[in-house]
C-alpha atoms as a PDB file:
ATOM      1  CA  UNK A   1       8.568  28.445 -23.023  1.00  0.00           C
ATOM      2  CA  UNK A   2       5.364  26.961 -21.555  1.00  0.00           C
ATOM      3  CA  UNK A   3       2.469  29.202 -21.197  1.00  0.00           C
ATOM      4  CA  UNK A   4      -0.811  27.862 -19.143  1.00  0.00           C
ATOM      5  CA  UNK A   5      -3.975  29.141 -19.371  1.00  0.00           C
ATOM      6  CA  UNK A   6      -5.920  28.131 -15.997  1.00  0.00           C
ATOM      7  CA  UNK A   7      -9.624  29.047 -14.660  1.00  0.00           C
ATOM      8  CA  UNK A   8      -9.527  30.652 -11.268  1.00  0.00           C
ATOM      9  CA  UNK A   9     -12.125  30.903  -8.506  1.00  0.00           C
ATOM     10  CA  UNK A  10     -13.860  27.563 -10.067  1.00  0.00           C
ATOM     11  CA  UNK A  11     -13.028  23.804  -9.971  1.00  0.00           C
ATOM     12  CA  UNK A  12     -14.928  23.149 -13.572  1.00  0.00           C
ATOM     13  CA  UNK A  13     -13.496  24.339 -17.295  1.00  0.00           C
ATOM     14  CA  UNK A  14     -14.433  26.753 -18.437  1.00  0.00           C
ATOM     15  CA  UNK A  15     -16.251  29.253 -15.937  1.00  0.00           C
ATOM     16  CA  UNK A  16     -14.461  31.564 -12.984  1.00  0.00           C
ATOM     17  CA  UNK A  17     -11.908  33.843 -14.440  1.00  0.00           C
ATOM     18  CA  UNK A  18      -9.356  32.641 -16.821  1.00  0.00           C
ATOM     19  CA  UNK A  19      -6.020  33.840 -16.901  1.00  0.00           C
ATOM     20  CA  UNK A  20      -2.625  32.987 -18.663  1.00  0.00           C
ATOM     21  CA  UNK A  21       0.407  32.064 -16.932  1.00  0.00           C
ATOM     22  CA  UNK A  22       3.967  32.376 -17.336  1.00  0.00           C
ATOM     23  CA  UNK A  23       6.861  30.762 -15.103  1.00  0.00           C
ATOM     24  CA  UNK A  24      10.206  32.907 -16.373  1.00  0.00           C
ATOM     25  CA  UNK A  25      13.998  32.633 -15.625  1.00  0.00           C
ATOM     26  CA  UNK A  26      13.420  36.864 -15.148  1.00  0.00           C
ATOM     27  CA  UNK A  27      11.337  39.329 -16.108  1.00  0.00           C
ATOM     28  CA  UNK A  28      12.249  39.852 -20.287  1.00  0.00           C
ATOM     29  CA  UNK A  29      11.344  44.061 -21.345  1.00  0.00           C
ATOM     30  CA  UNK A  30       8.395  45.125 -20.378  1.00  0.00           C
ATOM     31  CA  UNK A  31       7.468  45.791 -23.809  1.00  0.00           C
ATOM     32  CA  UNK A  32       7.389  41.744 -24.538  1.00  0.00           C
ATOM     33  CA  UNK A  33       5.370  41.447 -21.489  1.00  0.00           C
ATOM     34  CA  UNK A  34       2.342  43.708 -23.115  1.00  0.00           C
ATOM     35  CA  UNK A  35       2.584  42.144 -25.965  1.00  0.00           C
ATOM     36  CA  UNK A  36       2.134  38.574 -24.875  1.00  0.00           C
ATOM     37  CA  UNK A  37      -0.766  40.228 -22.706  1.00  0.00           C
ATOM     38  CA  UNK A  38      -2.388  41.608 -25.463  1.00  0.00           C
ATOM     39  CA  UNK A  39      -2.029  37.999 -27.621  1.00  0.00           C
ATOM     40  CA  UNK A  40      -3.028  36.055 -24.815  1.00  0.00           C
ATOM     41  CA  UNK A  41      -6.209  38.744 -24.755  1.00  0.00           C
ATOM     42  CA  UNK A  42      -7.493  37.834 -21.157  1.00  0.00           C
ATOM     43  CA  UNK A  43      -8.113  39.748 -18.048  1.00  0.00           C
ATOM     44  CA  UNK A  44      -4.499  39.402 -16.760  1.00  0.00           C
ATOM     45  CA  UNK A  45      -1.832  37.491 -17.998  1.00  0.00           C
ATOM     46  CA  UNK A  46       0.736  36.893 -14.871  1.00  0.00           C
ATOM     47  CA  UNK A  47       4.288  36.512 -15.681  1.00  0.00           C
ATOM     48  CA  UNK A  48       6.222  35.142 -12.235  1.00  0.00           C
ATOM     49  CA  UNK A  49      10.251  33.861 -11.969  1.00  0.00           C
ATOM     50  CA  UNK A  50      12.040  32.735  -8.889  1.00  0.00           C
ATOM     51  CA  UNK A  51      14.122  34.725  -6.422  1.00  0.00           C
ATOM     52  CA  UNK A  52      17.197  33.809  -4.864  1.00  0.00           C
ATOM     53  CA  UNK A  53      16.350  32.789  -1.288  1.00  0.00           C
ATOM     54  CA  UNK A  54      15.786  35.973   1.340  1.00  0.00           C
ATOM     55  CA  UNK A  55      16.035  38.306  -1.603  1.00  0.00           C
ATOM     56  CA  UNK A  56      13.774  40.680  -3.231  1.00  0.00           C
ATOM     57  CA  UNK A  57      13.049  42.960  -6.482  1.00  0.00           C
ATOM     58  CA  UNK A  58      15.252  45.764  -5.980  1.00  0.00           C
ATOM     59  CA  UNK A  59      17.796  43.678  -3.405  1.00  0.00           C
ATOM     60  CA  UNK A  60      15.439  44.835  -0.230  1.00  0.00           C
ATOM     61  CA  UNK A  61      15.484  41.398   1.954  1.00  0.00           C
ATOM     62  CA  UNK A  62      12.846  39.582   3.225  1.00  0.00           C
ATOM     63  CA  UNK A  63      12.230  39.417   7.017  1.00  0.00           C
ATOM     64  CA  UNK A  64      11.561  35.830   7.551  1.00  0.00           C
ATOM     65  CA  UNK A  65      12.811  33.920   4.186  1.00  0.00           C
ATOM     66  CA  UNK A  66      11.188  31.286   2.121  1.00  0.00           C
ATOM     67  CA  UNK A  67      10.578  30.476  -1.759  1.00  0.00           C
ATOM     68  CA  UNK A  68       9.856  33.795  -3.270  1.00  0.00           C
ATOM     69  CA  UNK A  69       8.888  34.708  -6.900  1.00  0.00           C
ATOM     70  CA  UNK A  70       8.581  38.106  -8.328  1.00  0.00           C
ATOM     71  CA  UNK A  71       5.004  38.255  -9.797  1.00  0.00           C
ATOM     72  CA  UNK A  72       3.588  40.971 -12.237  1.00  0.00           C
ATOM     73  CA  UNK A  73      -0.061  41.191 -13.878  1.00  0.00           C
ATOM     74  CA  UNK A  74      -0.840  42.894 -17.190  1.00  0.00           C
ATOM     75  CA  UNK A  75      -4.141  43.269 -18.952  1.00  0.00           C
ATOM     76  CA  UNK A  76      -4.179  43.694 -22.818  1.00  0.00           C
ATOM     77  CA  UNK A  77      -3.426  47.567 -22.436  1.00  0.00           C
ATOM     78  CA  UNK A  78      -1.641  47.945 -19.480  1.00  0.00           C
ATOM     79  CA  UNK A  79      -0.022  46.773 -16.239  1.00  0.00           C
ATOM     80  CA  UNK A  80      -1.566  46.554 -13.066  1.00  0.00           C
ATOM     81  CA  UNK A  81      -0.961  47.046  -9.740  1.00  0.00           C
ATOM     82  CA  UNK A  82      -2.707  43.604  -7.930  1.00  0.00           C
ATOM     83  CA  UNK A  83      -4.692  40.752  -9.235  1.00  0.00           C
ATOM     84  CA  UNK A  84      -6.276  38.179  -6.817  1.00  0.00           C
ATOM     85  CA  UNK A  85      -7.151  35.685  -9.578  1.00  0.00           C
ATOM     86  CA  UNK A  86      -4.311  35.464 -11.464  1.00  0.00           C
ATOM     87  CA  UNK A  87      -2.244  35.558  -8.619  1.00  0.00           C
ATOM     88  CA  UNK A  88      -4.311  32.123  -7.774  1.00  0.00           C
ATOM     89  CA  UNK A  89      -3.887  30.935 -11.054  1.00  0.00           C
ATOM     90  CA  UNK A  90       0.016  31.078 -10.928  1.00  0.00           C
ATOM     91  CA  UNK A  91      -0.152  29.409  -7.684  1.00  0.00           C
ATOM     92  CA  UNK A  92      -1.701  26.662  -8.975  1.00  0.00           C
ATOM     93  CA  UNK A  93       0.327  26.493 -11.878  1.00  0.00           C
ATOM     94  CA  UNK A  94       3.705  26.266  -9.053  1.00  0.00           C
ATOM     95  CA  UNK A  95       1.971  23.610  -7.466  1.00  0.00           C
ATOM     96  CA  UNK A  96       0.451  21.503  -9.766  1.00  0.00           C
ATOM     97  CA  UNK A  97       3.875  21.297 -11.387  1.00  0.00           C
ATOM     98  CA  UNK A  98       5.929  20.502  -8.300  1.00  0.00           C
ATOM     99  CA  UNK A  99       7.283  24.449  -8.276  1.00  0.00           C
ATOM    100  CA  UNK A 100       6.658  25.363  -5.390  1.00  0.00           C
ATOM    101  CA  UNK A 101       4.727  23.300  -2.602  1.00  0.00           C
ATOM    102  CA  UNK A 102       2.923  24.735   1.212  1.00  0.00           C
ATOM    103  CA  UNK A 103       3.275  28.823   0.771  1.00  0.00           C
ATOM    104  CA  UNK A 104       4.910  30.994  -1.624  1.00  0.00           C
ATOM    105  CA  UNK A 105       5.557  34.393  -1.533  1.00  0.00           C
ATOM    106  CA  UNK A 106       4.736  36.550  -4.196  1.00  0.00           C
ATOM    107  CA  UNK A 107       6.556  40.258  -4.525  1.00  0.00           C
ATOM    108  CA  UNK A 108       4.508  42.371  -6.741  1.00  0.00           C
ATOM    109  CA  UNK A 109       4.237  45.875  -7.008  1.00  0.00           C
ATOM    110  CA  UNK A 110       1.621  46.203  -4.224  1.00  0.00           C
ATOM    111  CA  UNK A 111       4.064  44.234  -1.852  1.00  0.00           C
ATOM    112  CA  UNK A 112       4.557  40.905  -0.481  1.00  0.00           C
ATOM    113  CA  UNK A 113       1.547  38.312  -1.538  1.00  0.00           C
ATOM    114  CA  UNK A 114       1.297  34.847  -0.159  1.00  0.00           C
ATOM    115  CA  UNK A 115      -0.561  31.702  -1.408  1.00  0.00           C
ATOM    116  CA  UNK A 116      -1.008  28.576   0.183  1.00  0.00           C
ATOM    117  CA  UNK A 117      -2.393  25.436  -1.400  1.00  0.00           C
ATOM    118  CA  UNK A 118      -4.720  22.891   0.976  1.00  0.00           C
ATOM    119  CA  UNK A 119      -4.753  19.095   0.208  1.00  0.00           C
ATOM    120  CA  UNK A 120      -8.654  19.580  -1.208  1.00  0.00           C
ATOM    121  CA  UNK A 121      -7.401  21.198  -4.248  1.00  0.00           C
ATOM    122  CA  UNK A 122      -7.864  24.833  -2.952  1.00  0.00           C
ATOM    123  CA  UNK A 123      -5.710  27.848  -2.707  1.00  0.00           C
ATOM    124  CA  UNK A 124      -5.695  30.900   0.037  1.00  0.00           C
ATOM    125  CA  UNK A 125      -4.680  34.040  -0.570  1.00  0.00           C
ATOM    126  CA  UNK A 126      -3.705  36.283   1.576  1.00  0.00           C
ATOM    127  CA  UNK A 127      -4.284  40.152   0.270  1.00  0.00           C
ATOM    128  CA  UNK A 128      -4.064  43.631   2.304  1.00  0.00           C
ATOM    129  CA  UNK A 129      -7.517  44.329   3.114  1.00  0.00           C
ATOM    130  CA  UNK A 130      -8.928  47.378   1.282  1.00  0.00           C
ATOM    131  CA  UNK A 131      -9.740  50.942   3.193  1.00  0.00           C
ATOM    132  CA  UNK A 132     -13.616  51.869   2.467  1.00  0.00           C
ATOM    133  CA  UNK A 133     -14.801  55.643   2.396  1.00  0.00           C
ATOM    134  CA  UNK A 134     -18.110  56.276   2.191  1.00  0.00           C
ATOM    135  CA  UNK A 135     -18.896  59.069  -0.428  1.00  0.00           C
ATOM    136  CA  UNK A 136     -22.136  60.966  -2.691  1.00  0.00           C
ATOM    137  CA  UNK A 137     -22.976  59.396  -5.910  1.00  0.00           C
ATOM    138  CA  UNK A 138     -20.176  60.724  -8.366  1.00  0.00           C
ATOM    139  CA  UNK A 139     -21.849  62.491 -11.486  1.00  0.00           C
ATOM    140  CA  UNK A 140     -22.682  60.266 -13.744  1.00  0.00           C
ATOM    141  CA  UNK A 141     -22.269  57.346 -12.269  1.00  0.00           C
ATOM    142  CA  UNK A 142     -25.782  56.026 -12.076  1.00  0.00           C
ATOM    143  CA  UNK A 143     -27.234  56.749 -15.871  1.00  0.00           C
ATOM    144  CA  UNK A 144     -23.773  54.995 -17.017  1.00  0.00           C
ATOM    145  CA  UNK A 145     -24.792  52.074 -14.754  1.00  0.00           C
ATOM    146  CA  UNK A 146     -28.500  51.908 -15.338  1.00  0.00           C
ATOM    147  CA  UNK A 147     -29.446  51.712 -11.721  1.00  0.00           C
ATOM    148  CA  UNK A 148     -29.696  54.126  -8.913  1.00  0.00           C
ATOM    149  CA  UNK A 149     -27.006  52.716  -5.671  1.00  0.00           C
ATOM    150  CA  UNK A 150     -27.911  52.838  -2.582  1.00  0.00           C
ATOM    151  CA  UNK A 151     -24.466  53.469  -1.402  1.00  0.00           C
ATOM    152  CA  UNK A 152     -20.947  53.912  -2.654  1.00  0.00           C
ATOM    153  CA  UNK A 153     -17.735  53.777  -1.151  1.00  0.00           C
ATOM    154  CA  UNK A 154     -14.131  54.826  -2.403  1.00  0.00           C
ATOM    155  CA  UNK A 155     -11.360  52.358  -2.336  1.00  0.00           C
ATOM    156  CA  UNK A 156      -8.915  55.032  -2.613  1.00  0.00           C
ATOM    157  CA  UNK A 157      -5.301  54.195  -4.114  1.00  0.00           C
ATOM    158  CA  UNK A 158      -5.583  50.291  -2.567  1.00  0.00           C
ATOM    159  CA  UNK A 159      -7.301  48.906  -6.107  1.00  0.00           C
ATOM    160  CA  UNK A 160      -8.583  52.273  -7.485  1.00  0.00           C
ATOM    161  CA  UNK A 161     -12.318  51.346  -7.723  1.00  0.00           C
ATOM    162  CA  UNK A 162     -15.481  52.511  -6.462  1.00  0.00           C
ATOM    163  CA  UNK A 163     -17.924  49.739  -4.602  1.00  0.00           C
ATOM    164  CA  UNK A 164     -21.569  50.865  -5.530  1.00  0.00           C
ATOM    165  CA  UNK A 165     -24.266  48.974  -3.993  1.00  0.00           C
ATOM    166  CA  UNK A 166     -27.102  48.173  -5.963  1.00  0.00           C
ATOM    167  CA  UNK A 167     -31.043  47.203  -4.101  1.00  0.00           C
ATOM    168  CA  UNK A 168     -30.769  43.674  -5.258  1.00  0.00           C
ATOM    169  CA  UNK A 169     -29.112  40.522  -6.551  1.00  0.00           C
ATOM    170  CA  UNK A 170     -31.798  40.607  -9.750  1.00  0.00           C
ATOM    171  CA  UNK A 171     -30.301  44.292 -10.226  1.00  0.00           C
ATOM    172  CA  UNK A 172     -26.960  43.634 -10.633  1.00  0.00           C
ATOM    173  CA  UNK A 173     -27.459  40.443 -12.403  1.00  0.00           C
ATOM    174  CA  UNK A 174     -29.296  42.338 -15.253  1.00  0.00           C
ATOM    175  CA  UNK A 175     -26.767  45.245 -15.215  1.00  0.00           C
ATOM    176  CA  UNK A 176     -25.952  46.081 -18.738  1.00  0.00           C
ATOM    177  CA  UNK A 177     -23.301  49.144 -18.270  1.00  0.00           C
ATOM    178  CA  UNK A 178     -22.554  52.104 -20.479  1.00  0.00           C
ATOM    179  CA  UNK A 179     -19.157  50.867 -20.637  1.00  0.00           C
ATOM    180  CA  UNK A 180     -18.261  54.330 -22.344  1.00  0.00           C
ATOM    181  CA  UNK A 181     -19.716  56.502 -20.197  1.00  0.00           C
ATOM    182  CA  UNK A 182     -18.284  54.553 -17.147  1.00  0.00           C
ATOM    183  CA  UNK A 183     -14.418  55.173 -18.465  1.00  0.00           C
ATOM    184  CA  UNK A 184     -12.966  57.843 -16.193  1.00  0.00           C
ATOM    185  CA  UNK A 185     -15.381  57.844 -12.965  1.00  0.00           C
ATOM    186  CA  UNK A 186     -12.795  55.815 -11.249  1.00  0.00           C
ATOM    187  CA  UNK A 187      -9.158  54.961 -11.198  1.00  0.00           C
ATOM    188  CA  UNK A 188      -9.425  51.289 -12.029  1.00  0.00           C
ATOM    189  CA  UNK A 189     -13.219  50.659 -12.379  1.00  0.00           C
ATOM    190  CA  UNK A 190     -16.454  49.754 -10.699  1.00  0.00           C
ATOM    191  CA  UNK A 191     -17.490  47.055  -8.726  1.00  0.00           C
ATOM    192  CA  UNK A 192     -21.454  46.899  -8.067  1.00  0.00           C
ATOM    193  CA  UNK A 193     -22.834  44.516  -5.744  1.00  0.00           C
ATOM    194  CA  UNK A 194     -25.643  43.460  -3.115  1.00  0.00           C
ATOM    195  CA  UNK A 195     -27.160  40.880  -0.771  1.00  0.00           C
ATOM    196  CA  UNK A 196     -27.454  37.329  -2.323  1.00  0.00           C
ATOM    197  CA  UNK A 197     -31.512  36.908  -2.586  1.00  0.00           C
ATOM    198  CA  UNK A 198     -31.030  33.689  -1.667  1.00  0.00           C
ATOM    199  CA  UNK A 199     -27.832  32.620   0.627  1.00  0.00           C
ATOM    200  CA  UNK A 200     -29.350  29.024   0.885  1.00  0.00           C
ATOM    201  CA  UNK A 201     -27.733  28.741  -2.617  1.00  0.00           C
ATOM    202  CA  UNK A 202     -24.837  28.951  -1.041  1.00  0.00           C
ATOM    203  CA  UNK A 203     -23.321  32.359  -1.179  1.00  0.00           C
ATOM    204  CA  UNK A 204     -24.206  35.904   0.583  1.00  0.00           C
ATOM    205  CA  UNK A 205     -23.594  38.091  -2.104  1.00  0.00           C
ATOM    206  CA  UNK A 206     -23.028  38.691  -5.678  1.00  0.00           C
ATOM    207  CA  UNK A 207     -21.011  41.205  -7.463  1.00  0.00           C
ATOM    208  CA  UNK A 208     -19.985  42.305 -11.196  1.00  0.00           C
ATOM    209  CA  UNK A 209     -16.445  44.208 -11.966  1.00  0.00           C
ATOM    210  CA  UNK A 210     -16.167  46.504 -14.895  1.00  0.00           C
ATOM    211  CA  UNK A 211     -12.642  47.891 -15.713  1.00  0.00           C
ATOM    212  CA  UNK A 212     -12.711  49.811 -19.191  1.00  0.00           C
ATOM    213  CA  UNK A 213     -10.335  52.110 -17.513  1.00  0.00           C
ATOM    214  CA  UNK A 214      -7.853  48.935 -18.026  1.00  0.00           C
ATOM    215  CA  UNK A 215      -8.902  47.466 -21.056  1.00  0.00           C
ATOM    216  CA  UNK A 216     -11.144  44.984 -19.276  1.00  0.00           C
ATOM    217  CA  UNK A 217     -14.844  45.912 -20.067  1.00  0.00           C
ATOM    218  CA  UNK A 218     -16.036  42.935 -17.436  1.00  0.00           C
ATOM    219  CA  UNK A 219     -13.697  40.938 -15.085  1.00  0.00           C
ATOM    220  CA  UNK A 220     -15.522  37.693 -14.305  1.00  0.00           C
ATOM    221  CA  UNK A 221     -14.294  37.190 -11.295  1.00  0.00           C
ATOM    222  CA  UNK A 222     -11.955  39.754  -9.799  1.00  0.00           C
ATOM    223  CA  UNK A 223      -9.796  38.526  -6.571  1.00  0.00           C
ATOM    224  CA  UNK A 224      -8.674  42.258  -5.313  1.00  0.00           C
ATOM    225  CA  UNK A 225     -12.293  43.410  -5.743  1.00  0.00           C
ATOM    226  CA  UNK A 226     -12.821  40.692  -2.386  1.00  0.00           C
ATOM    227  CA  UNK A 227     -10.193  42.876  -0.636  1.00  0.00           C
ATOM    228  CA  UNK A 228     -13.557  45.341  -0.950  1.00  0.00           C
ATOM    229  CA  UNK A 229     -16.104  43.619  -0.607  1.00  0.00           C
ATOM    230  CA  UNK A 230     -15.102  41.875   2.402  1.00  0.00           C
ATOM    231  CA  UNK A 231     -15.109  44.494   5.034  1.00  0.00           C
ATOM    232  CA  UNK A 232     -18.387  45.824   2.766  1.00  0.00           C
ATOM    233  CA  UNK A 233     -20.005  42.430   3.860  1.00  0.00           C
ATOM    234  CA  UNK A 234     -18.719  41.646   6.890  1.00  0.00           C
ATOM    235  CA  UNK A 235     -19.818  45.137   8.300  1.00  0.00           C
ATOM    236  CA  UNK A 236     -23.799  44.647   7.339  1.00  0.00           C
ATOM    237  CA  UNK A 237     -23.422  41.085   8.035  1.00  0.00           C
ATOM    238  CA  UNK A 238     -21.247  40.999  11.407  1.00  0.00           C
ATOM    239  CA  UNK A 239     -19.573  37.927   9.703  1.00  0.00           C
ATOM    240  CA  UNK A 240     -15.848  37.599   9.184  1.00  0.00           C
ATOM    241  CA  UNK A 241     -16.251  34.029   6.746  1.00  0.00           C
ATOM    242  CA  UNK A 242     -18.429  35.216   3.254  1.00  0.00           C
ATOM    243  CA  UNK A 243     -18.881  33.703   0.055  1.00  0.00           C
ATOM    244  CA  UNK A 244     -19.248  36.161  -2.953  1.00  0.00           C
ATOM    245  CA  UNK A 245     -20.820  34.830  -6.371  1.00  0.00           C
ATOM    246  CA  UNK A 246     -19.338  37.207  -9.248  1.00  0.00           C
ATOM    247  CA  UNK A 247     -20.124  37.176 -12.743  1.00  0.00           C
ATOM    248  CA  UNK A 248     -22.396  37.734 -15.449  1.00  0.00           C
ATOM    249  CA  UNK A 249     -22.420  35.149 -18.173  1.00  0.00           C
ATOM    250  CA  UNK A 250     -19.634  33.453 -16.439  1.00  0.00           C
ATOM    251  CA  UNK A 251     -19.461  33.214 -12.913  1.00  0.00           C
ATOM    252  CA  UNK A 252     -17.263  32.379  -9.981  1.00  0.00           C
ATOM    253  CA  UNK A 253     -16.990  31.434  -6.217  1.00  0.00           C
ATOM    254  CA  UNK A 254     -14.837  33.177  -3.667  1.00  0.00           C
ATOM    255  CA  UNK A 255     -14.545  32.622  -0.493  1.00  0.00           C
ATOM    256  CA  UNK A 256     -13.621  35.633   2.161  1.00  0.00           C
ATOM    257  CA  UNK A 257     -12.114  35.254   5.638  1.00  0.00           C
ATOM    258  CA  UNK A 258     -11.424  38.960   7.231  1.00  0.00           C
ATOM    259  CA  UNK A 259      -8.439  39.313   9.350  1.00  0.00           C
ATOM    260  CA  UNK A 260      -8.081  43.021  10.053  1.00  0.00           C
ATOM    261  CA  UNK A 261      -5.993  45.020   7.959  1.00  0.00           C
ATOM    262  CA  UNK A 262      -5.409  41.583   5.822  1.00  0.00           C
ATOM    263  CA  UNK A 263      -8.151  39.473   3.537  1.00  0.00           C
ATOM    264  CA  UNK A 264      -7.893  35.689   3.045  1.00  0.00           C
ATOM    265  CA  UNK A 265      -9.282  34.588  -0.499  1.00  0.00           C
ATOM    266  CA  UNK A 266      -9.941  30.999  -0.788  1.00  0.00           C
ATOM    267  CA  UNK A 267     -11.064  29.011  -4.515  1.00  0.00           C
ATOM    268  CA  UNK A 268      -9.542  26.151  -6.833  1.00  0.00           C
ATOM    269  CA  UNK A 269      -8.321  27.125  -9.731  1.00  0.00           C
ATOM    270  CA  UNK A 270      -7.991  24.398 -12.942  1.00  0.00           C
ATOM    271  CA  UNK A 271      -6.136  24.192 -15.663  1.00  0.00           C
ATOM    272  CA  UNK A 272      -7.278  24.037 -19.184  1.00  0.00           C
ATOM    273  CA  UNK A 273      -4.556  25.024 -22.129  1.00  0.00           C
ATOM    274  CA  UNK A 274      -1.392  24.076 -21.938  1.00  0.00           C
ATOM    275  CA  UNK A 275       1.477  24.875 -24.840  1.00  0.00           C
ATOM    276  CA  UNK A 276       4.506  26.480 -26.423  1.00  0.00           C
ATOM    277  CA  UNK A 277       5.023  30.536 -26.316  1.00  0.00           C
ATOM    278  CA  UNK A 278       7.202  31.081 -29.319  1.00  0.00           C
ATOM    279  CA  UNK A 279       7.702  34.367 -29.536  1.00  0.00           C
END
């Protein structure tokens, strides 16, 4: 079987988020899955296979029809519950081989996804925006981090992480995390962010993800955490259309549109390994 591994949130090789990609007849044990995850060794691996039309996982039908594909994400410990960029990358990977082509719909274990691919090369998802409670510093949370926030806010059971807000772009840049002592403080992990110092460079914030909780000690650029940082954003900013920079050594670009209770995440996506699974 063919196994892709494509670079999401960026239109070059080698930066954004990479992620591997598998296009399945159905899901084989789960047990196979984690396994490939863990060889594969990236953020996510996303393993996707095609639905007969109006049905879904489980036989529950879907309202208004269309190609579907059952889509599931698993880091190299674990499965998870969404993924923005490896949900782009499979996209891509439907698209770019003549798959799938306009919007597909994706049925994963956080419900129905959709992804639609625009002549300029770039893909939209659209996500369920994430609730945001504001809450105190948890204990710990700042000496594991290295830097005191200036706010944090719970994303409940939506992605599991807590959004801490950091005083500056230079802070979070030079972040450099007990990774250790962060395990634990949340259910997925911790995404730390604040204002671009500069949106003339052409984004208005910047963020860093750090999921040790999942067996991901830094996510490059993480696609749910936008479901987050959107409303975040959009609330100091009274702007619905954002572009976050994440990353630390190796960055990404994506692009926000808030819609209510739903979050549109736009970037290209490229791919760079292509071979034979044979396992």
């Amino acid at each position: 079987m063919r196994i892709r591994i494509v670079d999401a949130f960026t239109d070059r090789p080698f930066s954004g988020n990479p992620a591997g990609v598998l296009l399945l007849d159905a899901f084989p044990a789960d047990h196979w899955l984690q396994k490939v995850a863990a060889e594969v060794n990236l953020s996510e691996t996303a393993f996707a296979h095609p639905l007969p039309p109006g049905a879904a996982p489980g036989g529950d039908g879907v309202p208004d029809g269309g190609e579907d594909w059952a889509l599931r994400w698993f880091t190299p410990t674990t499965e998870v519950d969404m993924c923005g960029h490896a949900t782009l990358a499979t996209a891509h990977v439907l698209h770019t081989t003549g798959r799938a082509t306009g919007t597909v719909r994706f049925h994963a274990r956080c419900g129905v996804l959709t992804a639609t691919a625009r002549q300029d090369g770039t893909v939209t998802l659209d996500f369920p925006t994430s609730p945001l409670t504001p809450i105190e510093v948890p204990d710990g949370v700042a000496d594991a981090l290295g830097a005191t926030p200036v706010s944090v806010h719970d994303t409940a059971d939506h992605i599991g992480d807590l959004l801490v807000e950091l005083a500056d772009e230079r802070t979070v840049r030079g972040l450099a995390p007990d990774l250790a002592a962060l395990k634990h403080r949340s259910k997925r992990g911790i995404i730390v962010t604040a204002a671009a110092e500069d949106p003339s460079r052409g984004y208005d914030f910047v963020s860093r993800g750090f999921f040790p909780n999942v067996g991901i000690d830094e996510d490059p650029v993480t696609g749910s955490a936008h479901t987050a940082l959107a409303p975040f954003w959009s609330a100091r900013t009274g702007r619905t259309e954002l572009t976050g920079l994440q990353g630390g050594a190796r960055t990404g670009i994506v692009r926000t549109s808030l819609r209510g209770d739903r979050t549109l995440l736009n970037g290209h996506a490229v791919t760079v390994i292509e071979g034979d699974l044979r396992a």
